[in-house]
N, C-alpha and C. Protein backbone atom coordinates (compact mmCIF):
# COMPACT_ATOMS: atom_id res chain seq x y z
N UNK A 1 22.74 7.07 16.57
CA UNK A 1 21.91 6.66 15.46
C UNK A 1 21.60 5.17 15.54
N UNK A 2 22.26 4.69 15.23
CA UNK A 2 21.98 2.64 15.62
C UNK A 2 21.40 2.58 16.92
N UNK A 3 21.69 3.39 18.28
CA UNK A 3 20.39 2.51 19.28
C UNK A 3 19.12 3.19 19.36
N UNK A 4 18.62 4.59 18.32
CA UNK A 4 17.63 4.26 18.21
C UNK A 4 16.74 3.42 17.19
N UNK A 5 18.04 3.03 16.29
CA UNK A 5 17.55 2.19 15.27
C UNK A 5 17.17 1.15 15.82
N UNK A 6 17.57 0.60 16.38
CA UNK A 6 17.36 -1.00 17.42
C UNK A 6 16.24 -0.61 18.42
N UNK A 7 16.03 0.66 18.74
CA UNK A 7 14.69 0.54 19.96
C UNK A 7 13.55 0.43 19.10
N UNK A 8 13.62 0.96 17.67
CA UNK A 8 12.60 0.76 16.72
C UNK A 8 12.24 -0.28 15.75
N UNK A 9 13.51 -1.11 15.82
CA UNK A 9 13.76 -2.04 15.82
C UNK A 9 12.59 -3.23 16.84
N UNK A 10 13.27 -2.71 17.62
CA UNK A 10 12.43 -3.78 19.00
C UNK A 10 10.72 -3.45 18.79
N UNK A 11 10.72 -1.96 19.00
CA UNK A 11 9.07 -1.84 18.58
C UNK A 11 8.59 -2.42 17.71
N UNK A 12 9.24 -2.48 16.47
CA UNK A 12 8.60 -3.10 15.29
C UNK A 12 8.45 -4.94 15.58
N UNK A 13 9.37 -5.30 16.47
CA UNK A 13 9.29 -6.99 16.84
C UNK A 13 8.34 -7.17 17.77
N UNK A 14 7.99 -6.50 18.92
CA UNK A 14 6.94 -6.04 19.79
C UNK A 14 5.80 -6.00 18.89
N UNK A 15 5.73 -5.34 18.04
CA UNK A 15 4.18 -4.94 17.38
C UNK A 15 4.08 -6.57 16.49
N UNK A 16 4.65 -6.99 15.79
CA UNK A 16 4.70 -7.97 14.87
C UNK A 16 4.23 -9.08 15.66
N UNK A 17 5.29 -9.53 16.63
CA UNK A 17 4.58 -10.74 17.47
C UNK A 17 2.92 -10.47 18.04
N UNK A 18 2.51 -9.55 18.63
CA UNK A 18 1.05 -8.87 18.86
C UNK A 18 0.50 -10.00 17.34
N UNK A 19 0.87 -8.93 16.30
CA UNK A 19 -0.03 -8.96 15.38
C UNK A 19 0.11 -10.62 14.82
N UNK A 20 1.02 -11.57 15.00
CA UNK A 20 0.97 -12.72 14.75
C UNK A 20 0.22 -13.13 15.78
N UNK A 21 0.28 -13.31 17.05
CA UNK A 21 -1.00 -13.79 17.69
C UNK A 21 -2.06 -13.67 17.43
N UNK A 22 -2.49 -12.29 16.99
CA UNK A 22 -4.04 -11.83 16.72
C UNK A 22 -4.57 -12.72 15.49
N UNK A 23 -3.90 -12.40 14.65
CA UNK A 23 -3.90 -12.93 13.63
C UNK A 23 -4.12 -14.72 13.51
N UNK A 24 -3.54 -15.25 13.90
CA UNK A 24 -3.90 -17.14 14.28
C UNK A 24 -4.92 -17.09 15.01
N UNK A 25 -4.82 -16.42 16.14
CA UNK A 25 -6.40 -16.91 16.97
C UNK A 25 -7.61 -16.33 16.44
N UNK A 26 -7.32 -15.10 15.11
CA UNK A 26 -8.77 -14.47 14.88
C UNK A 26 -9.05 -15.82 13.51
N UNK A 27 -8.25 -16.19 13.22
CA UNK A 27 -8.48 -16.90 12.02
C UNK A 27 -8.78 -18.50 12.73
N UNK A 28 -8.15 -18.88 13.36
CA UNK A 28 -8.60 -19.94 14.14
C UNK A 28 -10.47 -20.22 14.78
N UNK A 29 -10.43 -19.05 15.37
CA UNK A 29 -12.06 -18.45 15.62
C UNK A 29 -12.82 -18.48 14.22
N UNK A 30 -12.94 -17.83 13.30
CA UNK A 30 -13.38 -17.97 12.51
C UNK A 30 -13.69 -19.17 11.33
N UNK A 31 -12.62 -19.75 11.32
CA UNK A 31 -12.18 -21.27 10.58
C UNK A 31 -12.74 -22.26 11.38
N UNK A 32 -12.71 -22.43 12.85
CA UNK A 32 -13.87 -23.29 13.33
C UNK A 32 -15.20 -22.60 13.56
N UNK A 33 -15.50 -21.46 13.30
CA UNK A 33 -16.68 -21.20 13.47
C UNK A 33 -17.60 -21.87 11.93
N UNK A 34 -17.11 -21.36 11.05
CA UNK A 34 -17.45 -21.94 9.76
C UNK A 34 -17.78 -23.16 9.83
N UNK A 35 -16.43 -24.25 10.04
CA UNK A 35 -16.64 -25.50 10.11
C UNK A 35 -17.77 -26.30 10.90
N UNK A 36 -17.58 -25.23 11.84
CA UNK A 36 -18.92 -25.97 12.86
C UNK A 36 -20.75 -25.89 12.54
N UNK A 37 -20.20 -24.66 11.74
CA UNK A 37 -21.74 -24.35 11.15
C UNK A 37 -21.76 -25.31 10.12
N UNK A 38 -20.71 -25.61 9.31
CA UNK A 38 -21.03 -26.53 7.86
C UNK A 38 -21.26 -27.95 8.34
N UNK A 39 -20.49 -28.39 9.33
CA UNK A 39 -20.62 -30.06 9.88
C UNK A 39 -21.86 -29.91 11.19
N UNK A 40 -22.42 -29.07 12.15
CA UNK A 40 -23.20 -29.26 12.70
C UNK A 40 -22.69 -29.47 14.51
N UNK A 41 -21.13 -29.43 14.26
CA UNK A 41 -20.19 -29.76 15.72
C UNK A 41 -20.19 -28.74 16.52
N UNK A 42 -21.08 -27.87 16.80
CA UNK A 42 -20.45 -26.66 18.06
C UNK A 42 -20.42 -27.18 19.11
N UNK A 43 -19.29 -26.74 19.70
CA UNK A 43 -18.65 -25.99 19.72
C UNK A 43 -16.71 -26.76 19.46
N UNK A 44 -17.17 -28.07 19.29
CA UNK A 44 -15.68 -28.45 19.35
C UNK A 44 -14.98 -28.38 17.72
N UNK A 45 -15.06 -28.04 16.68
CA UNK A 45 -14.26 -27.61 15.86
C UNK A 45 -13.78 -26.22 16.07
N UNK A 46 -14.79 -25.26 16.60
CA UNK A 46 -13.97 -24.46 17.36
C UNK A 46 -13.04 -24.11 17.84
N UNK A 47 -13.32 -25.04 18.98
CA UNK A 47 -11.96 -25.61 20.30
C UNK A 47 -10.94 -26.23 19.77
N UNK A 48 -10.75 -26.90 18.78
CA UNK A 48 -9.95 -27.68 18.22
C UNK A 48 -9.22 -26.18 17.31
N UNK A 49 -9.98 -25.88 16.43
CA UNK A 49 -9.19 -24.72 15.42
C UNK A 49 -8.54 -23.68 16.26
N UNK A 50 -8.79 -23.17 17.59
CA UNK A 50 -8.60 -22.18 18.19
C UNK A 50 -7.22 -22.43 19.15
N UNK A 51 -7.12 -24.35 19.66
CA UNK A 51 -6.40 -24.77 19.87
C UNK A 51 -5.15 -25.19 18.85
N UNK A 52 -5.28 -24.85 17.35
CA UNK A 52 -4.58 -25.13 16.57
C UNK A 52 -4.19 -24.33 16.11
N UNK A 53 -4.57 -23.05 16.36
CA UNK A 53 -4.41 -21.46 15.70
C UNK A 53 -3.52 -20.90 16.79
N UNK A 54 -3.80 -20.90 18.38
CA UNK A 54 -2.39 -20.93 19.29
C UNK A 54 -1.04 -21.26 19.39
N UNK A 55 -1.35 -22.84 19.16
CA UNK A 55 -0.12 -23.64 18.95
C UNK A 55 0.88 -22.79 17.88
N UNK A 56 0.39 -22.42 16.64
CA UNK A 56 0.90 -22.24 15.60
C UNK A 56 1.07 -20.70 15.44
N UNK A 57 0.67 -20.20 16.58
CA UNK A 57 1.18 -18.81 17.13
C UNK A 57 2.22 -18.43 17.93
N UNK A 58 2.03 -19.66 18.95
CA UNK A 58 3.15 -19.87 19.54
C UNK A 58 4.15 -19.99 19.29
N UNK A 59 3.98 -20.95 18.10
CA UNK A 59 5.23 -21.39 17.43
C UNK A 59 6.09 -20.42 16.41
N UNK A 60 5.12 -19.48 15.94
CA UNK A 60 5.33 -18.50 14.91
C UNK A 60 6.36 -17.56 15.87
N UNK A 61 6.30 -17.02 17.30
CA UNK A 61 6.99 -16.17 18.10
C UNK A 61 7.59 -16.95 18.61
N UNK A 62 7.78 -18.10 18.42
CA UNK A 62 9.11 -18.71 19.33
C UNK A 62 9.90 -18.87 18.38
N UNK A 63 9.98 -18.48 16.40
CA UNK A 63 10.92 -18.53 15.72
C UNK A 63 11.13 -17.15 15.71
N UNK A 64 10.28 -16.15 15.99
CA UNK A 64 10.72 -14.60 15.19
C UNK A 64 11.62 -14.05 16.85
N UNK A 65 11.50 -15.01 18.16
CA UNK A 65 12.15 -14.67 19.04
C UNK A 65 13.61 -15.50 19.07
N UNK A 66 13.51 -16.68 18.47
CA UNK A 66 15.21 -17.53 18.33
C UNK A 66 15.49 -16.55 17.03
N UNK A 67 15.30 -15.79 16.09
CA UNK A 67 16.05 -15.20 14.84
C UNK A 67 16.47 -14.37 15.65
N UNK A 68 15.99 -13.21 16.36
CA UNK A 68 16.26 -11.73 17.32
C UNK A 68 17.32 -12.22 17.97
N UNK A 69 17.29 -13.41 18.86
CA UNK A 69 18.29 -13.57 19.70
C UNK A 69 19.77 -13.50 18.99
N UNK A 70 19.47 -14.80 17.79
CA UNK A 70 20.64 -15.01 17.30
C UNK A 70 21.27 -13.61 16.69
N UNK A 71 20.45 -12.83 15.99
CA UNK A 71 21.11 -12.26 15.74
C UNK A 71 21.72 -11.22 16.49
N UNK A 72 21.09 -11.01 17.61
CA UNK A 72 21.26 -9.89 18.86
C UNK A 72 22.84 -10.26 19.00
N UNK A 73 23.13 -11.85 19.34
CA UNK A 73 24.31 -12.75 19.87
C UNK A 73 25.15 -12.18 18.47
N UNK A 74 24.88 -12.53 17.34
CA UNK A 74 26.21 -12.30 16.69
C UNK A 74 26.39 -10.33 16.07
N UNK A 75 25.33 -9.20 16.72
CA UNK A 75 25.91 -8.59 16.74
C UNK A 75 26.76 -8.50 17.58
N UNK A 76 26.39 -8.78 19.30
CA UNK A 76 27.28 -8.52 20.89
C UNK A 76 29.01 -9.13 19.58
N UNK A 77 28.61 -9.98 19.08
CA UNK A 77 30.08 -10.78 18.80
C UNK A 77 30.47 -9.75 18.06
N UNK A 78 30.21 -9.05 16.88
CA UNK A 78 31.10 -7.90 16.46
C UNK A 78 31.66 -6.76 16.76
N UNK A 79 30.70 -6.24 18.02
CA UNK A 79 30.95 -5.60 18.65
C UNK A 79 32.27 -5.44 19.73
């Protein structure tokens, strides 16, 4: 019962990180697309939002991957 809880587990962390990427770069795309139409800048508010919508994707799966670990580590420890 618990390791298929944890393979579904994993799927559900698998699907989530997906959907946090999608999610920053579709909004990134869109947020400089706007901007660029309202200020007149295409294509670099774009490039800039799309470059700022990565970063902060990146960053979003490099915390939901240090929480998994840690906690992966202090189950191995109860185990």
């Amino acid at each position: 019962m618990n390791d298929s809880r944890s393979t579904f587990r994993a799927l559900g962390l698998t699907g989530g990180i997906g959907a946090v990427m999608a999610a920053c770069i579709l909004a990134g795309y869109f947020i400089g697309r706007y901007l660029d139409a309202k200020f007149g800048t295409a294509p670099w508010l774009l490039i800039a939002s799309l470059l700022m919508a990565m970063t902060a994707g990146f960053l979003e799966v490099y915390k939901i991957v240090k929480k998994v670990m840690r906690e992966t580590t202090n189950n191995d420890k109860k185990n």
